[in-house]
Protein backbone atom coordinates (compact mmCIF):
# COMPACT_ATOMS: atom_id res chain seq x y z
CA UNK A 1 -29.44 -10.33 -3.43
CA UNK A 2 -29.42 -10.12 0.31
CA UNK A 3 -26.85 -8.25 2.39
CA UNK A 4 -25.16 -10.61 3.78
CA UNK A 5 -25.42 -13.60 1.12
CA UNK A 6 -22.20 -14.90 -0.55
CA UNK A 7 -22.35 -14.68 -3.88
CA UNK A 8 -19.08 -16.13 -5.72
CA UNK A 9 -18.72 -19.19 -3.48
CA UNK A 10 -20.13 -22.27 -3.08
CA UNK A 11 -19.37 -21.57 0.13
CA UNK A 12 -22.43 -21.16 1.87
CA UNK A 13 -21.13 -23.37 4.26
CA UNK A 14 -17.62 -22.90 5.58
CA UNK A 15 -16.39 -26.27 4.15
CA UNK A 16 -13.36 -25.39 2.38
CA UNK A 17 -13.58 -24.67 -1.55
CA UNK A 18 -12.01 -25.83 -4.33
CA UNK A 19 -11.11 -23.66 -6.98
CA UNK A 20 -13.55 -24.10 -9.13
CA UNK A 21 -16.40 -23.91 -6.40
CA UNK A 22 -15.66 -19.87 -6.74
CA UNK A 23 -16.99 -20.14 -10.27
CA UNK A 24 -20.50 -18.33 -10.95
CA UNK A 25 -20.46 -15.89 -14.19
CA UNK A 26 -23.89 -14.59 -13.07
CA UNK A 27 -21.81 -12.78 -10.06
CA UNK A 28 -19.16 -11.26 -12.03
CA UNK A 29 -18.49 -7.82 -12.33
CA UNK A 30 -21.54 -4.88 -13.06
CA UNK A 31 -20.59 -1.73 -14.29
CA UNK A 32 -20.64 0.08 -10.36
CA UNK A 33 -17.90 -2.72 -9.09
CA UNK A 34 -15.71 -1.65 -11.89
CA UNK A 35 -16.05 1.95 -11.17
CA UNK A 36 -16.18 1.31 -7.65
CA UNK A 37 -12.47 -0.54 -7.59
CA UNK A 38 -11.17 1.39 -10.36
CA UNK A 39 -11.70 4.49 -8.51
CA UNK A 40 -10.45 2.99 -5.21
CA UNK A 41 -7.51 1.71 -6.94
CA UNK A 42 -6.99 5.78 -8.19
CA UNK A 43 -7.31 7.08 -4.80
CA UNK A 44 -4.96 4.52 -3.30
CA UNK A 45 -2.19 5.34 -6.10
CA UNK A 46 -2.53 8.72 -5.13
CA UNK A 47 -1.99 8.09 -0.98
CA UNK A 48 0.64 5.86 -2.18
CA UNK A 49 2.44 9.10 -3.62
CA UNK A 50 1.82 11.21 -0.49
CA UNK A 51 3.06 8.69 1.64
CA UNK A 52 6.28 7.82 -0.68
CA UNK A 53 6.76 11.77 -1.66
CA UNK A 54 8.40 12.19 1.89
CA UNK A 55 11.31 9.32 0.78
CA UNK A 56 11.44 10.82 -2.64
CA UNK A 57 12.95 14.13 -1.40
CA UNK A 58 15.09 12.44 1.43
CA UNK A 59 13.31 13.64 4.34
CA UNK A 60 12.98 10.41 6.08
CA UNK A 61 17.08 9.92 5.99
CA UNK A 62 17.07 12.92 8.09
CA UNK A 63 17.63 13.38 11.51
CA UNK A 64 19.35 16.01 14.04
CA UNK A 65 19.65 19.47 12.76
CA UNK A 66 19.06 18.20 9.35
CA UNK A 67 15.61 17.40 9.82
CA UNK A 68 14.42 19.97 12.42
CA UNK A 69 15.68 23.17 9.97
CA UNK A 70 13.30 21.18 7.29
CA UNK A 71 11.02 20.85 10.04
CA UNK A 72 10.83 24.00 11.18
CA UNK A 73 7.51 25.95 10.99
CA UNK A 74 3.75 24.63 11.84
CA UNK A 75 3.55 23.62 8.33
CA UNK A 76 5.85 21.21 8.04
CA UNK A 77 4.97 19.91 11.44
CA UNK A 78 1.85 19.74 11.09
CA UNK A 79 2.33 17.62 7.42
CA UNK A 80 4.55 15.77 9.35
CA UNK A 81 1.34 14.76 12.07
CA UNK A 82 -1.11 14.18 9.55
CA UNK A 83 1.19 11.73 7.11
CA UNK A 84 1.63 9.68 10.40
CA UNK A 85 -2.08 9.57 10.69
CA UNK A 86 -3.90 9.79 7.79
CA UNK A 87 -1.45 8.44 5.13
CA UNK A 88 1.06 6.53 6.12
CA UNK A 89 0.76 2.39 5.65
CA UNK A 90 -2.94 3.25 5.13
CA UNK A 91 -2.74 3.54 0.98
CA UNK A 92 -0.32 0.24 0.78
CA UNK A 93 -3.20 -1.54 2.97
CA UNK A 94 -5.85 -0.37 0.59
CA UNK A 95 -3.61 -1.64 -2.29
CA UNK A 96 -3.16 -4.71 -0.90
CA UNK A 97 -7.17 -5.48 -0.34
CA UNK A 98 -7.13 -4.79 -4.07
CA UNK A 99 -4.42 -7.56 -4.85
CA UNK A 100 -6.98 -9.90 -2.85
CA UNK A 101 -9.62 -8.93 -4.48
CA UNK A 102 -8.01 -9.06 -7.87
CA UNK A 103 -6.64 -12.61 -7.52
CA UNK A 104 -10.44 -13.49 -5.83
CA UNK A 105 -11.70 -12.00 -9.19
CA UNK A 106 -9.36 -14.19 -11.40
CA UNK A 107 -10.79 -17.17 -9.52
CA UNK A 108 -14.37 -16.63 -10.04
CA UNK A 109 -13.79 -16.03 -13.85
CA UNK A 110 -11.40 -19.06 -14.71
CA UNK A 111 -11.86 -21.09 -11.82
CA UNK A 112 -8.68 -23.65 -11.68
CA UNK A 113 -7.20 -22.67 -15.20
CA UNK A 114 -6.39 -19.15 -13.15
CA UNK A 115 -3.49 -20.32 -11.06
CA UNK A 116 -0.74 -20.90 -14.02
CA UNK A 117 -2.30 -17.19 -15.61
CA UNK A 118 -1.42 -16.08 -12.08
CA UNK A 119 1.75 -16.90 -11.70
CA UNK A 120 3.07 -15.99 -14.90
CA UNK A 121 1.88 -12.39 -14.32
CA UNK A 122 3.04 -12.36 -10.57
CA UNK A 123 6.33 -13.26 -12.72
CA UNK A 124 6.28 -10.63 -14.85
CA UNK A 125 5.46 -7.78 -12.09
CA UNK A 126 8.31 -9.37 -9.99
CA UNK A 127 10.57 -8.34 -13.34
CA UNK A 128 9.14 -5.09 -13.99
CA UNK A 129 9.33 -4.48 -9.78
CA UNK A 130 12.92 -5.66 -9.80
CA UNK A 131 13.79 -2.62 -12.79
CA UNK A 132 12.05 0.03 -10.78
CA UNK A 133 13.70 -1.01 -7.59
CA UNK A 134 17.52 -1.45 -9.11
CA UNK A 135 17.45 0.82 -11.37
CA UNK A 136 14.77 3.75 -10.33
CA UNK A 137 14.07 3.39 -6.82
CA UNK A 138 14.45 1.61 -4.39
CA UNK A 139 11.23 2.16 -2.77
CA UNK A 140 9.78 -0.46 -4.52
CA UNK A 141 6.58 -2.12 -3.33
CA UNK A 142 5.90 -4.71 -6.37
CA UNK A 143 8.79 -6.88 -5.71
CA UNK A 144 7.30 -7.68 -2.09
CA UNK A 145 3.82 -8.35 -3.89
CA UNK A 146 4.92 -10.32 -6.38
CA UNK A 147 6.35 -12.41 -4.13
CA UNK A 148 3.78 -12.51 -1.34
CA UNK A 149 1.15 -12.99 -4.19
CA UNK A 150 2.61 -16.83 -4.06
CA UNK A 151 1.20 -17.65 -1.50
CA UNK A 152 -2.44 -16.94 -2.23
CA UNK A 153 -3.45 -20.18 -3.64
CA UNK A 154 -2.61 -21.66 -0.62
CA UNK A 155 -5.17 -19.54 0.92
CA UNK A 156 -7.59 -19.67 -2.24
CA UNK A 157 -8.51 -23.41 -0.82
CA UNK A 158 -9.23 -22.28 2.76
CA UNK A 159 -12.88 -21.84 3.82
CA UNK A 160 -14.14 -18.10 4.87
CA UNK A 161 -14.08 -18.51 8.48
CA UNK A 162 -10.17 -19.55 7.99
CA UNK A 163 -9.59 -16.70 5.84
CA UNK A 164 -11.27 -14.56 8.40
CA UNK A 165 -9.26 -16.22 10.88
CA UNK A 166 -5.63 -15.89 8.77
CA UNK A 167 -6.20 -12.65 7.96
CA UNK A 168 -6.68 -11.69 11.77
CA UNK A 169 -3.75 -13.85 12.98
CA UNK A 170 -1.24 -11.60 9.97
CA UNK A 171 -2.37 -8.37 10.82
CA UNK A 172 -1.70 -8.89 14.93
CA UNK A 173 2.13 -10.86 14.36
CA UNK A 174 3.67 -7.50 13.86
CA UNK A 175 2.38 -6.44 17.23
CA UNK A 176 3.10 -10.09 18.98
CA UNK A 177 6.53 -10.18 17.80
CA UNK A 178 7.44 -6.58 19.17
CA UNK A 179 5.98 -7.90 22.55
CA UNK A 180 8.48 -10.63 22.27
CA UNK A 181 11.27 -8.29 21.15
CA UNK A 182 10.43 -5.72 23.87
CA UNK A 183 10.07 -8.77 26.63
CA UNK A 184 13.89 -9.77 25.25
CA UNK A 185 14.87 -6.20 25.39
CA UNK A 186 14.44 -5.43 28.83
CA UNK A 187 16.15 -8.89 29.87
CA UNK A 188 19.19 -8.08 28.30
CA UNK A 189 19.09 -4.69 27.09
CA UNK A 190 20.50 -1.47 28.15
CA UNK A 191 20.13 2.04 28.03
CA UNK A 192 17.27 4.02 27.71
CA UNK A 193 15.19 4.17 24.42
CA UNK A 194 15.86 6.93 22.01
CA UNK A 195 13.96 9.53 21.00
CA UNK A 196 13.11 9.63 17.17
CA UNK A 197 15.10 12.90 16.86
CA UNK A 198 18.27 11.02 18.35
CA UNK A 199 18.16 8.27 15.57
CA UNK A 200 20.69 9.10 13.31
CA UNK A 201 21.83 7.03 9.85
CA UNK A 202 24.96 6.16 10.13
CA UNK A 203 27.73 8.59 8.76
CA UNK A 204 29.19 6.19 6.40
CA UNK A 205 25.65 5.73 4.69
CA UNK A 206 24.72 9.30 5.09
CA UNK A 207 27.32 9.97 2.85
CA UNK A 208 25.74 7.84 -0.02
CA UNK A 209 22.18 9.46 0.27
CA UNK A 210 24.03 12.83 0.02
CA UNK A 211 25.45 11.96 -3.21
CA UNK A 212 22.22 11.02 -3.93
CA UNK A 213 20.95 15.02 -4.23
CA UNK A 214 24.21 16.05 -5.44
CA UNK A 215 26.01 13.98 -7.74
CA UNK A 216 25.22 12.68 -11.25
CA UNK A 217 23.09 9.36 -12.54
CA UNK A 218 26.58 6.92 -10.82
CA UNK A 219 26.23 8.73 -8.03
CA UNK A 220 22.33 8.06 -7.83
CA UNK A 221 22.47 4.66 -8.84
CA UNK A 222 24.79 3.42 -5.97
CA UNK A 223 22.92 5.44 -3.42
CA UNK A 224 19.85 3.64 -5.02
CA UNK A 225 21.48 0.24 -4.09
CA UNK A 226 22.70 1.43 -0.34
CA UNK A 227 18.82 2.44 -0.27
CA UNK A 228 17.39 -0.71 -1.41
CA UNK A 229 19.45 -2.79 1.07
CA UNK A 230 18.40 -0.63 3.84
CA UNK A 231 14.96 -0.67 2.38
CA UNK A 232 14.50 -4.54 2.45
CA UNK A 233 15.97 -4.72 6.10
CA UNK A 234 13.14 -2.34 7.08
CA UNK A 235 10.91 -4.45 5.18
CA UNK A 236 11.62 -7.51 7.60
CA UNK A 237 12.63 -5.03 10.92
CA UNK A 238 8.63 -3.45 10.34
CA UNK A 239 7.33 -6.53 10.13
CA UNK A 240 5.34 -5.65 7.06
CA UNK A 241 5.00 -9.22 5.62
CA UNK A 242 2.17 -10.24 7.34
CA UNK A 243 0.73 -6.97 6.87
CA UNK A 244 0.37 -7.29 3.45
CA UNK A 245 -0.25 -10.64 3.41
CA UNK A 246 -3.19 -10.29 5.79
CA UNK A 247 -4.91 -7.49 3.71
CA UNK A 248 -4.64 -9.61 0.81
CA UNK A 249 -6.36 -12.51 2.52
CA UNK A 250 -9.28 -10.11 3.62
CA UNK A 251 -9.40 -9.15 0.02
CA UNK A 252 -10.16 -12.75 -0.88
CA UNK A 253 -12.54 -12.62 1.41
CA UNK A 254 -14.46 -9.93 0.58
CA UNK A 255 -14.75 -11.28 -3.13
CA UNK A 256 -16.17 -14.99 -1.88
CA UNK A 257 -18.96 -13.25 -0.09
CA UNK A 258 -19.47 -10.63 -3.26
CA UNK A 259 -19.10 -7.51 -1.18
CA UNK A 260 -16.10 -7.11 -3.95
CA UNK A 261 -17.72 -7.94 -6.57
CA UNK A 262 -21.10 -5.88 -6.18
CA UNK A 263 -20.93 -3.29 -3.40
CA UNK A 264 -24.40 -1.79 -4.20
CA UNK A 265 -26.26 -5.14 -3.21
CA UNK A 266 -24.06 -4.97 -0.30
CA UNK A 267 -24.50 -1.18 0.58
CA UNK A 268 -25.71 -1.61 4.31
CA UNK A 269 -22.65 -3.92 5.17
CA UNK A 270 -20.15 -1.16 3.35
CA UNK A 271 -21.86 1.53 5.73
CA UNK A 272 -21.29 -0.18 8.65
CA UNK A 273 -17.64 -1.50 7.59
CA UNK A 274 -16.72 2.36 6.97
CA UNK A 275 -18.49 3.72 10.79
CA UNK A 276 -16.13 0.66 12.13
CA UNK A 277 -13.61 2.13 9.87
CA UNK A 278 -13.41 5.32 10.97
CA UNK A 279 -14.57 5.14 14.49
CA UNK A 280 -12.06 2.64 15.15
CA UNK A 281 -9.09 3.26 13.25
CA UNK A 282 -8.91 7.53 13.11
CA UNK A 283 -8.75 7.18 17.33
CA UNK A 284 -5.64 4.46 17.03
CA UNK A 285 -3.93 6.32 14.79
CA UNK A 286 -4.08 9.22 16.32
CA UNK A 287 -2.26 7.69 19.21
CA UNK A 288 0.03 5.89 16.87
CA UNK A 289 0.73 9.32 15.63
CA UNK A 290 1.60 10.78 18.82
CA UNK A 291 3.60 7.64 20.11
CA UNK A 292 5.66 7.84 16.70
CA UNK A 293 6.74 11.14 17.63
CA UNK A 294 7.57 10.79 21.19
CA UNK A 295 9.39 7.32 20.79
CA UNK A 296 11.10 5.44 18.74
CA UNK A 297 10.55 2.34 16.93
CA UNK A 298 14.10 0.24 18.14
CA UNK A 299 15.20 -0.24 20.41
CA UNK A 300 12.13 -1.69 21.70
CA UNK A 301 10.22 0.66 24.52
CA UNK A 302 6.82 0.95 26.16
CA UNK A 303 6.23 3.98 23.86
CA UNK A 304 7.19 2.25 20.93
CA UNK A 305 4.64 -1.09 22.10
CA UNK A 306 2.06 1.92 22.34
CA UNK A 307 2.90 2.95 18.89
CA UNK A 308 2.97 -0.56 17.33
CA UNK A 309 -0.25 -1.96 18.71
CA UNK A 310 -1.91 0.77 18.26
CA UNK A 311 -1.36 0.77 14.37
CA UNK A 312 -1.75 -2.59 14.44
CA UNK A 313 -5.06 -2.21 14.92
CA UNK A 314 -5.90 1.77 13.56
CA UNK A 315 -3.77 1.23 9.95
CA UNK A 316 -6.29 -2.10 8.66
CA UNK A 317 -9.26 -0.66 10.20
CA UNK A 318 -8.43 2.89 8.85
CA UNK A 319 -8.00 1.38 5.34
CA UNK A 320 -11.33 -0.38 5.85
CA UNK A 321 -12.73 2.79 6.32
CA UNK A 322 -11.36 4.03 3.22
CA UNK A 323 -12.04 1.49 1.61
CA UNK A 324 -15.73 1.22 2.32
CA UNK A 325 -16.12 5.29 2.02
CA UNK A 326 -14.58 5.69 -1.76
CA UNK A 327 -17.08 2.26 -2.61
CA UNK A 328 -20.00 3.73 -1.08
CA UNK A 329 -19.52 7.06 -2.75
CA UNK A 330 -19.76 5.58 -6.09
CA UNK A 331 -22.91 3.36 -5.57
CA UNK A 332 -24.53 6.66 -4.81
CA UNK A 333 -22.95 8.20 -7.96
CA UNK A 334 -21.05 10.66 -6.76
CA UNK A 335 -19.64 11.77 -10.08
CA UNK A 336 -16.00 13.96 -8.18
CA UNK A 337 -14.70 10.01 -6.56
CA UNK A 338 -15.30 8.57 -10.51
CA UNK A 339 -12.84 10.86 -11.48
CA UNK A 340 -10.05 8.69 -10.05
CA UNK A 341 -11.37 5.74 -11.84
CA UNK A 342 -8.91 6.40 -14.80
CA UNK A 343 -6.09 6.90 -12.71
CA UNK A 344 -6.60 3.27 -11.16
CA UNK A 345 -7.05 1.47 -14.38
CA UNK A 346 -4.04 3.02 -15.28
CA UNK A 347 -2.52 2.23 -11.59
CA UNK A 348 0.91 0.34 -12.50
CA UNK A 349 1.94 3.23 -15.32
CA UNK A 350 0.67 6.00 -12.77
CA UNK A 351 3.01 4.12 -9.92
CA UNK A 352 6.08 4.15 -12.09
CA UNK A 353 5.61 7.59 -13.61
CA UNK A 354 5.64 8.93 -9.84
CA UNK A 355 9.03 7.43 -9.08
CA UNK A 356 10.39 8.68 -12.33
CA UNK A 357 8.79 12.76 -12.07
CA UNK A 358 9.90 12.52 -8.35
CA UNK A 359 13.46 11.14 -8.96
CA UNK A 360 14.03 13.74 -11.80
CA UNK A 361 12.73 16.74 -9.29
CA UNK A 362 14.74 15.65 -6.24
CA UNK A 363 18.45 13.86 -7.29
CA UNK A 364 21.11 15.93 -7.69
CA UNK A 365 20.91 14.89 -11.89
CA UNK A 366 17.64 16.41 -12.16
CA UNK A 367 16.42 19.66 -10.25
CA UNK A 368 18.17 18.98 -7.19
CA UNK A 369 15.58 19.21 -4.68
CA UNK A 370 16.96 16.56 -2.05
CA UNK A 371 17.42 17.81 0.84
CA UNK A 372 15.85 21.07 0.42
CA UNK A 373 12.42 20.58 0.83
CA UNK A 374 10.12 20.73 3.84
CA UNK A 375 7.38 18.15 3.99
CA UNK A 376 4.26 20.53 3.43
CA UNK A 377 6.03 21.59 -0.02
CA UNK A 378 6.68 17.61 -0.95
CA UNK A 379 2.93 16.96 -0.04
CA UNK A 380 2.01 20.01 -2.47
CA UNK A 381 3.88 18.31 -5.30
CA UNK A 382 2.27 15.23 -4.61
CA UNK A 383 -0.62 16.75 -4.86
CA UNK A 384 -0.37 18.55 -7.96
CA UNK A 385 0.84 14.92 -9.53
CA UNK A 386 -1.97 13.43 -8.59
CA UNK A 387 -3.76 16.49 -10.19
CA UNK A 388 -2.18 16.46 -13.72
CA UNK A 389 -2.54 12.38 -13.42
CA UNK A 390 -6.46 12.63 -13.03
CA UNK A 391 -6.89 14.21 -16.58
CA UNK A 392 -3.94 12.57 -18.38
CA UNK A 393 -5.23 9.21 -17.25
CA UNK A 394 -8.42 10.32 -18.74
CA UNK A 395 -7.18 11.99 -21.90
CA UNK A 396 -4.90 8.39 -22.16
CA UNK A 397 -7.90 5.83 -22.05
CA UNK A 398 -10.03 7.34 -24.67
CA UNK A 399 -7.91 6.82 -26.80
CA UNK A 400 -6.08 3.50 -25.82
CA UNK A 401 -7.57 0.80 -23.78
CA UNK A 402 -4.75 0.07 -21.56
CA UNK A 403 -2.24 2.05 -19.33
CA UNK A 404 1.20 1.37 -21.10
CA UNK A 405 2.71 -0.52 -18.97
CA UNK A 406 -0.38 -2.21 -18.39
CA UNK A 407 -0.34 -2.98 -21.99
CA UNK A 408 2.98 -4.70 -21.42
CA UNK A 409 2.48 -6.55 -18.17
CA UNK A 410 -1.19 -8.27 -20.54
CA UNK A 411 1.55 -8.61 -23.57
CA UNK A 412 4.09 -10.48 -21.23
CA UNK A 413 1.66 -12.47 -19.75
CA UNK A 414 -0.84 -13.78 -22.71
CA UNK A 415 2.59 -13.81 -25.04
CA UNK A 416 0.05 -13.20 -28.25
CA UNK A 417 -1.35 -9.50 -29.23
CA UNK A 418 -4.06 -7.90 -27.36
């Protein structure tokens, strides 16, 4: 197979598909593509934890003297730095590429007859997303996948170029719209920006996520719902839509020209997709990084474009890198990256059991730790999560063939025993 063949599509051409043009069994999976996305799918769970560990324990609720006696000490600081570079929106990206390619792999096995399997199961992962979120926490990203995932037979009958194109024109709205906001700002606005240390929740709401590490399940399960509204307002504030969306796209993408679907015939392109990567996106994000903590996102500033545009371009292109590195390491066998492989089979159960051990350690019915915990210490327990996951995951599999709630979502969706 040559590099830079397709090997799913009948697209050749860019003429637009249909459906079943994505159809060719002889393309389907080999065993290195499993590994390769299973163990991609592991490490993005676990960034997905680092990044979230930070909400678990409150510390992103916190501002004034609050936050600066938590972040006090080059530790914490320094955790602080290297979430806003290295993990932060990078993991969701990564997990969204995987949606793409997931619903790109549905294609090229069923062809047509995939759509109505596909929407049932976006269904049923809206349901178990809407549980976590009400009733667990708020945090929730499967609600906003579920319902993104939607749209992606829409873009199933576009032609490469246009998914190229799409996924391009997602990924930069966040950044147009802020230009737009910013323009608006300095027509009518007033008053200088604030500096992140000068944001402040409000008291009224303060009071709720308070409760949270103090009071008793009630008290956690209203604070939950003050969260989630605030949650799904930063959802549309952040723009992060089209940021999903657009990953997802590129994940389609990557399956019709079978870089997805067999990375080791396509180990030259991954090598130069993870240079791009990482030359590219470790540079932006390093001035994201530093814009983030010298100005804040609203109300809009120069600072803040800085910040914006600059992960607009460093958070995709980091996750590329990613991306391309984890794939790369398992086509050349590297037997510590296949480690995560059970971890990412076991993804949704892995996701849920993070909100539940996290929850239990930090509200105020559990171990209390809300409130009292510094971010280098919240990164350590992420860490040693993602350490006891690795060999539970493992330990799990040999003896069943699906996660739980993986088991579940299949059972939901096929309605007949697996």
């Amino acid at each position: 197979m040559k590099d830079s063949g397709p090997t799913v599509s009948g697209v050749v051409n860019d003429s637009a598909p249909t459906f079943s043009s994505v159809v060719n069994d002889s393309a389907l999976p080999v065993r290195d593509r499993i590994q390769a996305l299973d163990a991609l799918r592991g490490v993005a769970v676990g960034g997905i934890l680092l990044a979230n560990v930070l909400v678990f324990f409150g510390l992103t609720f916190l501002s004034g003297d609050r936050a600066a006696a938590l972040e006090a000490g080059g530790a914490n600081g320094a955790a602080m730095f290297f979430e806003h570079v290295f993990i932060d929106a990078k993991f969701y990206s990564v997990f969204s590429l995987l949606f793409g390619i997931g619903f790109g792999a549905q294609l090229a096995r069923r062809g047509d007859a995939a759509l109505p399997l596909f929407k049932r199961r976006l269904r049923i992962l809206l349901g178990i997303g809407a549980i976590h979120a009400f009733l667990i926490w708020a945090g929730d990203i499967l609600m906003l996948y579920a319902l993104l995932g939607f749209a992606m037979p829409w873009f199933a009958r576009k032609s490469n170029r246009e998914l190229v194109r799409w996924s391009v024109i997602l990924l930069a709205v966040p950044t147009a719209l802020y230009i737009v906001a910013l323009a608006a700002w300095m027509i009518v606005g007033s008053g200088a920006a604030q500096s992140p240390s000068a944001q402040a929740v409000p008291a009224k709401i303060l009071a709720y996520f308070e409760a949270i590490g103090r009071g008793g399940f009630k008290d956690a399960l209203v604070g939950n719902l003050v969260f989630l509204a605030g949650r799904w307002a930063d959802l549309f504030a952040t723009v992060r839509f089209p940021k999903v969306l657009g990953m997802f796209v590129l994940g389609l993408w990557t399956v019709r020209t079978g870089i997805a679907l067999s990375p080791s015939d396509h180990r030259a392109t991954l090598a130069r997709w993870r240079l791009l990567g990482w030359s590219i996106g470790l540079p932006a994000n390093l001035i994201a990084g530093w814009a983030i903590e010298h100005w804040s996102y609203l109300p809009p500033s120069n600072g803040g474009f800085l910040g914006v545009a600059m992960q607009g371009v460093g958070v995709p292109m980091l996750a590329i890198g990613y991306a391309s590195t984890v794939a790369l390491l398992v086509v050349d066998g590297r037997r510590f990256i296949k480690a995560f492989a059970p971890v990412g089979r076991m993804a949704l159960t892995n996701y849920l059991m993070h909100s539940i051990i996290c929850v239990t350690l930090s509200y105020g019915f559990g171990f209390g730790l809300w409130w009292r915990t510094g971010a280098a210490k919240a990164m350590g327990i992420a860490l040693a999560i993602i350490a006891i996951q690795i060999p539970l995951s493992a330990w799990w599999l040999s003896r069943y063939r699906f996660g739980p709630v993986e088991w579940a979502w299949r059972r939901l969706t096929y309605g007949r025993p697996l």
